[in-house]
PDB file of N, CA and C in Angstrom:
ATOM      1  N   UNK A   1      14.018 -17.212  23.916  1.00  0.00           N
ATOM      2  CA  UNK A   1      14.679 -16.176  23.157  1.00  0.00           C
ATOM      3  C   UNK A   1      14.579 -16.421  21.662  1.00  0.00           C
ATOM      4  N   UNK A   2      14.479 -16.944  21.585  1.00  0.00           N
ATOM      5  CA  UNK A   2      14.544 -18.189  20.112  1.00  0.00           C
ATOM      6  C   UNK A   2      12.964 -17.956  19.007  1.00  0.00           C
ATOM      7  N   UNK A   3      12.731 -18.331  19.721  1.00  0.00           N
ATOM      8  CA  UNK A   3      10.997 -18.350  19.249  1.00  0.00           C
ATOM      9  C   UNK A   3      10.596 -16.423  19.381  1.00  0.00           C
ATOM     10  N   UNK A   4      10.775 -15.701  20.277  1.00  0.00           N
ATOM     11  CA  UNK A   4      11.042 -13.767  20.551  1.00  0.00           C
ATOM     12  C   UNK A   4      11.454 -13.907  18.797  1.00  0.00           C
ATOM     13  N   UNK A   5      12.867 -14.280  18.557  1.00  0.00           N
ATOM     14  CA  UNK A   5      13.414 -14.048  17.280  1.00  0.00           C
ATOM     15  C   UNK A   5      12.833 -13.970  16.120  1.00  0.00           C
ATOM     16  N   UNK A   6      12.303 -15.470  16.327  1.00  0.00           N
ATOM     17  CA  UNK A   6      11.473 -15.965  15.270  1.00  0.00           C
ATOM     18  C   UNK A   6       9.950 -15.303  14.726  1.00  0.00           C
ATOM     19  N   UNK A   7       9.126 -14.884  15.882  1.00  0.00           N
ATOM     20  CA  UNK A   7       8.138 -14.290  15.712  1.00  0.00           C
ATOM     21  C   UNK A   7       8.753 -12.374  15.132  1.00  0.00           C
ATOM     22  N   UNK A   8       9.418 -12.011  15.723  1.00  0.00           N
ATOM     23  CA  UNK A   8      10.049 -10.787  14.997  1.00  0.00           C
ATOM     24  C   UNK A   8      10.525 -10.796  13.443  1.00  0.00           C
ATOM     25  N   UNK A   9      11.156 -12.233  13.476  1.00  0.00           N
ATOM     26  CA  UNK A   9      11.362 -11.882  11.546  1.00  0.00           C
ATOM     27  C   UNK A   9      10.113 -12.174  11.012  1.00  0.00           C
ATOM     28  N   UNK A  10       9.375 -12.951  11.485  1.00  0.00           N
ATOM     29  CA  UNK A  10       8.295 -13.297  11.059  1.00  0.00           C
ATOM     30  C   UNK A  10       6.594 -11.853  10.958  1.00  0.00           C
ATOM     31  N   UNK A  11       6.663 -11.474  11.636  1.00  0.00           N
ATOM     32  CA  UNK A  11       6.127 -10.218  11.315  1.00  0.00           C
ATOM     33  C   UNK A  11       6.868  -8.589  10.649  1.00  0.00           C
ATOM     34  N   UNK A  12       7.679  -9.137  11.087  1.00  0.00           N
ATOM     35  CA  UNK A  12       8.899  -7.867  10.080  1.00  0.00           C
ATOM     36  C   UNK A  12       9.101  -8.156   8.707  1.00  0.00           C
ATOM     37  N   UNK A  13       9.091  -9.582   8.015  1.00  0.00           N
ATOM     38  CA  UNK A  13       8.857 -10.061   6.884  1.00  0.00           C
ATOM     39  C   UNK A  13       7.384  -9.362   6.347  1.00  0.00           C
ATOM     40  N   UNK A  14       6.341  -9.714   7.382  1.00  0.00           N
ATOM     41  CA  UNK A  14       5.220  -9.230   6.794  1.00  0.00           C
ATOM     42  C   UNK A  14       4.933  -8.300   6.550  1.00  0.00           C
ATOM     43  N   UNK A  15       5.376  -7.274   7.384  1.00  0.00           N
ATOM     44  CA  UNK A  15       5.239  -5.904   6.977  1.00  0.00           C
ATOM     45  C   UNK A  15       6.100  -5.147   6.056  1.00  0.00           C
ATOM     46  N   UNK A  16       7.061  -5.718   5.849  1.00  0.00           N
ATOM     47  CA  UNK A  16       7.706  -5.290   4.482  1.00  0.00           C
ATOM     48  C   UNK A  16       7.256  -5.554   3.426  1.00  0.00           C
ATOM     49  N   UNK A  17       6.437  -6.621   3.523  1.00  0.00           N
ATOM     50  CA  UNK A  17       5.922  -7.242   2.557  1.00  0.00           C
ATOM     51  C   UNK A  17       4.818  -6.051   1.665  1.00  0.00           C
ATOM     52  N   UNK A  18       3.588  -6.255   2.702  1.00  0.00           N
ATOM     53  CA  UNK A  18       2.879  -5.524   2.229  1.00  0.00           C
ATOM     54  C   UNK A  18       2.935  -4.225   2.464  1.00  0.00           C
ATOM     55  N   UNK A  19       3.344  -3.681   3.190  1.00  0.00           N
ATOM     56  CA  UNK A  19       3.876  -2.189   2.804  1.00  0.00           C
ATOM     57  C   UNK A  19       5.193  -1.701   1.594  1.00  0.00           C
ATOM     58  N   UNK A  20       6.245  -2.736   1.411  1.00  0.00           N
ATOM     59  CA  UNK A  20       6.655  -2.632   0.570  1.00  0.00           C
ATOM     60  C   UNK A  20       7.473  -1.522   0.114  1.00  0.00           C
ATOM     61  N   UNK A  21       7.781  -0.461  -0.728  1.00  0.00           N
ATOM     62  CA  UNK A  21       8.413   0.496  -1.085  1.00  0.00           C
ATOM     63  C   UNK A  21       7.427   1.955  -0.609  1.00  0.00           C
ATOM     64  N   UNK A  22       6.557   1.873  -0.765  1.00  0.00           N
ATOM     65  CA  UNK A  22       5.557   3.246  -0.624  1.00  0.00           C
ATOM     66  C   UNK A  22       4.315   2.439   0.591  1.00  0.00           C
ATOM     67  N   UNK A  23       4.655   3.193   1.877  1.00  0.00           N
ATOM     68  CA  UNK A  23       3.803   2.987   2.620  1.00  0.00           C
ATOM     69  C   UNK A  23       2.289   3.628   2.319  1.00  0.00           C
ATOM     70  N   UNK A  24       2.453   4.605   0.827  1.00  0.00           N
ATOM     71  CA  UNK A  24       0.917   5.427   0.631  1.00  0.00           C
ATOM     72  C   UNK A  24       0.280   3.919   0.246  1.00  0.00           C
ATOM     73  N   UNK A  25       0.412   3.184  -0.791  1.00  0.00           N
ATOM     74  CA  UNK A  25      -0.134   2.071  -1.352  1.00  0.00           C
ATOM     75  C   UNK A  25      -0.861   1.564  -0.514  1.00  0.00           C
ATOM     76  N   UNK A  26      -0.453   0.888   0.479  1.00  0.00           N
ATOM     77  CA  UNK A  26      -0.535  -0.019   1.625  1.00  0.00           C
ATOM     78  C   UNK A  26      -1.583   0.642   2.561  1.00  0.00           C
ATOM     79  N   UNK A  27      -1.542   1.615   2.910  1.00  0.00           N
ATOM     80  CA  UNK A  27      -2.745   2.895   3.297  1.00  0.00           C
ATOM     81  C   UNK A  27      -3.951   3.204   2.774  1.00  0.00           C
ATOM     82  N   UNK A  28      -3.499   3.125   1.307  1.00  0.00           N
ATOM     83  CA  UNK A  28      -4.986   3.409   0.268  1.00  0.00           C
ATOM     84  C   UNK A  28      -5.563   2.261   0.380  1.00  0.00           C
ATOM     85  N   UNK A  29      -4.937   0.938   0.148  1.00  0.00           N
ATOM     86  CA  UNK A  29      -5.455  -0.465   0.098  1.00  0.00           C
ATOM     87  C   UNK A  29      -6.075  -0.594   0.993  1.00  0.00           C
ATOM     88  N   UNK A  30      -5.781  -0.434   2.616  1.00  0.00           N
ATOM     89  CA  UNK A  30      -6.551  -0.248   3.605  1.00  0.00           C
ATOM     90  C   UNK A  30      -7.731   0.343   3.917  1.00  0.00           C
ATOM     91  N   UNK A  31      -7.567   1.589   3.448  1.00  0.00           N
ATOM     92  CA  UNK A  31      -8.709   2.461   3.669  1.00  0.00           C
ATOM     93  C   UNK A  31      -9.903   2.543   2.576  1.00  0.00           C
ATOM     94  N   UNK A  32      -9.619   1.633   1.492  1.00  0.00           N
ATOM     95  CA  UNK A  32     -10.217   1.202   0.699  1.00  0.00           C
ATOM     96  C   UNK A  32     -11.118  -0.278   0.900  1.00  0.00           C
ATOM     97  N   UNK A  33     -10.204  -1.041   1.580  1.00  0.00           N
ATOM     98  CA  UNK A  33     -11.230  -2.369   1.942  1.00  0.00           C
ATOM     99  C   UNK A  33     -11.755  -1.513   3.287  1.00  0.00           C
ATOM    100  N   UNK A  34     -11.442  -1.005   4.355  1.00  0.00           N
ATOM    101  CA  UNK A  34     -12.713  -0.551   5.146  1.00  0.00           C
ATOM    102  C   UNK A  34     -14.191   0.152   4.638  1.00  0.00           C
ATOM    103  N   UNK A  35     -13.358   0.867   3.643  1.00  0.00           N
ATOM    104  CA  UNK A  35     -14.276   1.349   2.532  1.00  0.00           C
ATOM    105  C   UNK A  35     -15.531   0.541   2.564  1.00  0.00           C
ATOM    106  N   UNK A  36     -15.101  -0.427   1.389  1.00  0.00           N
ATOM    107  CA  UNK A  36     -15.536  -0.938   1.128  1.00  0.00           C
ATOM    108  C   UNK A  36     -16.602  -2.283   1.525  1.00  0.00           C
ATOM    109  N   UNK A  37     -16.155  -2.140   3.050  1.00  0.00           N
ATOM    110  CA  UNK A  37     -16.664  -2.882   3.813  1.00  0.00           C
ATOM    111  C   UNK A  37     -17.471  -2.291   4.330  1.00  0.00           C
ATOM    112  N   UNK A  38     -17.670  -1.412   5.346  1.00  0.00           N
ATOM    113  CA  UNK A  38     -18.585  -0.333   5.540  1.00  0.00           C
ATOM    114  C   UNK A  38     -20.037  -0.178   4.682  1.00  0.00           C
ATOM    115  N   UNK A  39     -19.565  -0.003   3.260  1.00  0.00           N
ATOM    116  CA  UNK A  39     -20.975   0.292   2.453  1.00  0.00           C
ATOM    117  C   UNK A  39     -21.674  -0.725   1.657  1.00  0.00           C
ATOM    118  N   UNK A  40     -20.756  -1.611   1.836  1.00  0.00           N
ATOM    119  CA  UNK A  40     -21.386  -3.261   1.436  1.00  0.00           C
ATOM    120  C   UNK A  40     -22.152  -3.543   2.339  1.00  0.00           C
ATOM    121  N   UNK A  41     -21.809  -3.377   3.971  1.00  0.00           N
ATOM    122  CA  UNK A  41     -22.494  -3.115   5.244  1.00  0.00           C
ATOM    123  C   UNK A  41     -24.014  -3.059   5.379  1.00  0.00           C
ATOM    124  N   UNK A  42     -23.880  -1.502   4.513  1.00  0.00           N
ATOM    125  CA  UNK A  42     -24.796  -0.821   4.458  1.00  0.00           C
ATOM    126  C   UNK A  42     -25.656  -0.933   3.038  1.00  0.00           C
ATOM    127  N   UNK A  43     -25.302  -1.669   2.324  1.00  0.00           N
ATOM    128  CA  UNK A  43     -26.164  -2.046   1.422  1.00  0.00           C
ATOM    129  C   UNK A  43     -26.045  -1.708  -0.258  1.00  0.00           C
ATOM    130  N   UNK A  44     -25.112  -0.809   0.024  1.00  0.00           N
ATOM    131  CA  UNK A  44     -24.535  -0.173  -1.117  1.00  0.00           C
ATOM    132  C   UNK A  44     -23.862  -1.142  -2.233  1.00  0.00           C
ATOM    133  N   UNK A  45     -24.105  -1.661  -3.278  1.00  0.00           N
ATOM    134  CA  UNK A  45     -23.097  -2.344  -4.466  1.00  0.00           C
ATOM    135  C   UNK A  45     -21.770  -1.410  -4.815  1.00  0.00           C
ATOM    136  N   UNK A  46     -20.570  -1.624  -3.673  1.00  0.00           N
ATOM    137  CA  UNK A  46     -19.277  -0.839  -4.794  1.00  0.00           C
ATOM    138  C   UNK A  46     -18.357  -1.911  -4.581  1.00  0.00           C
ATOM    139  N   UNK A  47     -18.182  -2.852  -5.554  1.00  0.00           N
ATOM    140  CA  UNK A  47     -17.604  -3.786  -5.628  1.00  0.00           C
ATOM    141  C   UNK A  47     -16.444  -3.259  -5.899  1.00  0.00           C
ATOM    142  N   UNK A  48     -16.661  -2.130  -6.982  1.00  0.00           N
ATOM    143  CA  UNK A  48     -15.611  -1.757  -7.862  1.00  0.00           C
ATOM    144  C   UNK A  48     -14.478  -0.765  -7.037  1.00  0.00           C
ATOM    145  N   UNK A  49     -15.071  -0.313  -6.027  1.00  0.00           N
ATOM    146  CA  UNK A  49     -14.033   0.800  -5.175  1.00  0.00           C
ATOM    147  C   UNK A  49     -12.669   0.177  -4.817  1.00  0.00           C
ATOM    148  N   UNK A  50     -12.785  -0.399  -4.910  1.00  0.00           N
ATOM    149  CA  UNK A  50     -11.085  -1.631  -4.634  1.00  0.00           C
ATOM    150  C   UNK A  50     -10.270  -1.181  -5.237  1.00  0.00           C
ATOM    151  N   UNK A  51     -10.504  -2.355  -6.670  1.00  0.00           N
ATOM    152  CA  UNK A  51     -10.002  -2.283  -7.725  1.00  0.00           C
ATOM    153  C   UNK A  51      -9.289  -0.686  -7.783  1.00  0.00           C
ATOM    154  N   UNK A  52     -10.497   0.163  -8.004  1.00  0.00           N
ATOM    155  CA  UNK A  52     -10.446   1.284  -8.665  1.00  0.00           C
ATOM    156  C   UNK A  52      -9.068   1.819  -7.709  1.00  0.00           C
ATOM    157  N   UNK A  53      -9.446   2.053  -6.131  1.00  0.00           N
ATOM    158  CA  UNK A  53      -8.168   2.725  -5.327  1.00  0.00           C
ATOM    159  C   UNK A  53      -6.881   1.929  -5.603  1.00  0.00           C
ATOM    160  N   UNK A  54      -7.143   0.914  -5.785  1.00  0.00           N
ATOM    161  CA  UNK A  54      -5.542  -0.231  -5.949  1.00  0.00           C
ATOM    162  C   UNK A  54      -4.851   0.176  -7.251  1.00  0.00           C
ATOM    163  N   UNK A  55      -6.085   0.192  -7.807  1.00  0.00           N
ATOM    164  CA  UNK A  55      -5.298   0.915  -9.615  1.00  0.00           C
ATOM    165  C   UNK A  55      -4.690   2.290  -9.614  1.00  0.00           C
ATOM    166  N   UNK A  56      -5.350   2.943  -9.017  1.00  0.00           N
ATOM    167  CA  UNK A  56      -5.398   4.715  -8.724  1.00  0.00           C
ATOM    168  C   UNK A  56      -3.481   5.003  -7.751  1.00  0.00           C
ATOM    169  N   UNK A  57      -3.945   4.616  -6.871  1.00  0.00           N
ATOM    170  CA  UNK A  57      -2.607   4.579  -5.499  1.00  0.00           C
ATOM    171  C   UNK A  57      -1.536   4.216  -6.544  1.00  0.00           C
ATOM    172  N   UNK A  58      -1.638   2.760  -6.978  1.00  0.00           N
ATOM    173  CA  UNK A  58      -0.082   2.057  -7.921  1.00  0.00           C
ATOM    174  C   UNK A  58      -0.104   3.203  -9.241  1.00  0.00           C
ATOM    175  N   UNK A  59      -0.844   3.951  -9.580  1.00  0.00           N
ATOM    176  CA  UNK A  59      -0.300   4.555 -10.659  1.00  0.00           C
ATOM    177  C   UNK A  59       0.419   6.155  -9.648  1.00  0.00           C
ATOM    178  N   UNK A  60      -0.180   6.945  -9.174  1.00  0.00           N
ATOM    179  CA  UNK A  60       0.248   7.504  -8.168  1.00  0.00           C
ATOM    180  C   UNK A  60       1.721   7.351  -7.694  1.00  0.00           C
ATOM    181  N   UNK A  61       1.463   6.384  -7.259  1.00  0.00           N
ATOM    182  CA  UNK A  61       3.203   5.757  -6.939  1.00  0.00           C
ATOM    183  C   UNK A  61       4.169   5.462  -7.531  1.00  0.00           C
ATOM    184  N   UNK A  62       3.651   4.423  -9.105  1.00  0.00           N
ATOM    185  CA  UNK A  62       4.784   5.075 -10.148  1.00  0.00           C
ATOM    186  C   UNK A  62       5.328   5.994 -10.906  1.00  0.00           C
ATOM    187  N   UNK A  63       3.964   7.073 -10.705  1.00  0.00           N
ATOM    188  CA  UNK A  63       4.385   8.927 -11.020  1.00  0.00           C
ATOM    189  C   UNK A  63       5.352   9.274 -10.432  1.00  0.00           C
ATOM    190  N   UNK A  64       5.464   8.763  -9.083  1.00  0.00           N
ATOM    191  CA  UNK A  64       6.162   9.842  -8.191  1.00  0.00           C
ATOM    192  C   UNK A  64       7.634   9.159  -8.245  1.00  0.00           C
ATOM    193  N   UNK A  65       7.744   7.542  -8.462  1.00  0.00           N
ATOM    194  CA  UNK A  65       9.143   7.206  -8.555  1.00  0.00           C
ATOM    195  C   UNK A  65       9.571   7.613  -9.760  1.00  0.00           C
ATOM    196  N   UNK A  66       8.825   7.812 -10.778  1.00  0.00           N
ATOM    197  CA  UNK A  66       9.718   7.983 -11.831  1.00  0.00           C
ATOM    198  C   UNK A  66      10.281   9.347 -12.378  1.00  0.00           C
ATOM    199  N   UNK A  67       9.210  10.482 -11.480  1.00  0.00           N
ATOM    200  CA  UNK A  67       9.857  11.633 -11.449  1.00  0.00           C
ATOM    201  C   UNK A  67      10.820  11.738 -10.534  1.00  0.00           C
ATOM    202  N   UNK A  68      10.921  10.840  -9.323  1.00  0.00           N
ATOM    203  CA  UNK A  68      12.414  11.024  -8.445  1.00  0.00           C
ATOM    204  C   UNK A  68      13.239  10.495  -9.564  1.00  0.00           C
ATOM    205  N   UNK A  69      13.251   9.106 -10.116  1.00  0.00           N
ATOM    206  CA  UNK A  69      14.445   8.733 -10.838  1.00  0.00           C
ATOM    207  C   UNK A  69      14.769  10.193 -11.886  1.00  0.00           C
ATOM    208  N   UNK A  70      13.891  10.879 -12.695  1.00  0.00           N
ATOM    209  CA  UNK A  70      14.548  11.525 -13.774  1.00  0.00           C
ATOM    210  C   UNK A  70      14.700  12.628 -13.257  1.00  0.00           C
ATOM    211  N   UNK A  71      14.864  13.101 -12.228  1.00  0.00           N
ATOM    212  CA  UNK A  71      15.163  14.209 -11.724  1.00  0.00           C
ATOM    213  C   UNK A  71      16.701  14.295 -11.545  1.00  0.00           C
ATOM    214  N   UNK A  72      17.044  15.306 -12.191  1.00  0.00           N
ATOM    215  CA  UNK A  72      19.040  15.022 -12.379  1.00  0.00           C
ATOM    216  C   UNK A  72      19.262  15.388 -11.050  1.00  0.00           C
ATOM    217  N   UNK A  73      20.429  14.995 -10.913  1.00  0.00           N
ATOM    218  CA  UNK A  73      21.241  15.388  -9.486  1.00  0.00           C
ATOM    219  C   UNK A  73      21.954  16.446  -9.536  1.00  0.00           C
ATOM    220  N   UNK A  74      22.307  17.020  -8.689  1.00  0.00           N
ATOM    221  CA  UNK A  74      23.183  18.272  -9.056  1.00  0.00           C
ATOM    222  C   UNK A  74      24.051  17.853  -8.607  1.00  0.00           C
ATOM    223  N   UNK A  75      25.118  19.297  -9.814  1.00  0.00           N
ATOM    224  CA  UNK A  75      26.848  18.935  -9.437  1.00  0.00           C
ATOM    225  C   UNK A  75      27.572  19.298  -8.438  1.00  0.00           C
ATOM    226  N   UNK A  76      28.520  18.332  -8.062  1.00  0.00           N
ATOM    227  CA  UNK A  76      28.789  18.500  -6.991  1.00  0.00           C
ATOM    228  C   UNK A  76      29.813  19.529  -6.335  1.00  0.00           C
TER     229      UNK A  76
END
């Protein structure tokens, strides 16, 4: 039962981890190293497609929190 426990926080840690606040991030990052794996595969040089989606997604994501934060609340 013990060790059940242990392996549950232990992958529930992880996935909070890297999914984190915005499960889009964590998605793009993904579908970006398959990406990227795929056409390296195939012969293609896009080293840079990473980077580029990792940069792209995290700005994305701080657009969208910071228009939730300044978005006033209404009265009640």
């Amino acid at each position: 039962m013990i060790v059940i426990r242990w392996i549950r926080a232990f992958v529930g840690f992880w996935i909070d981890f890297v999914v984190g606040d915005d499960w889009t991030v964590a998605a793009t990052v993904l579908v970006a190293l398959l990406a990227t794996w795929g056409l390296t595969r195939a012969g293609l040089p896009v080293w840079w497609l990473l980077p580029a989606a990792a940069t792209a997604s995290t700005a994305v994501s701080l657009r969208r929190a910071t228009e939730h934060a300044r978005r006033p609340t209404p009265p009640p």
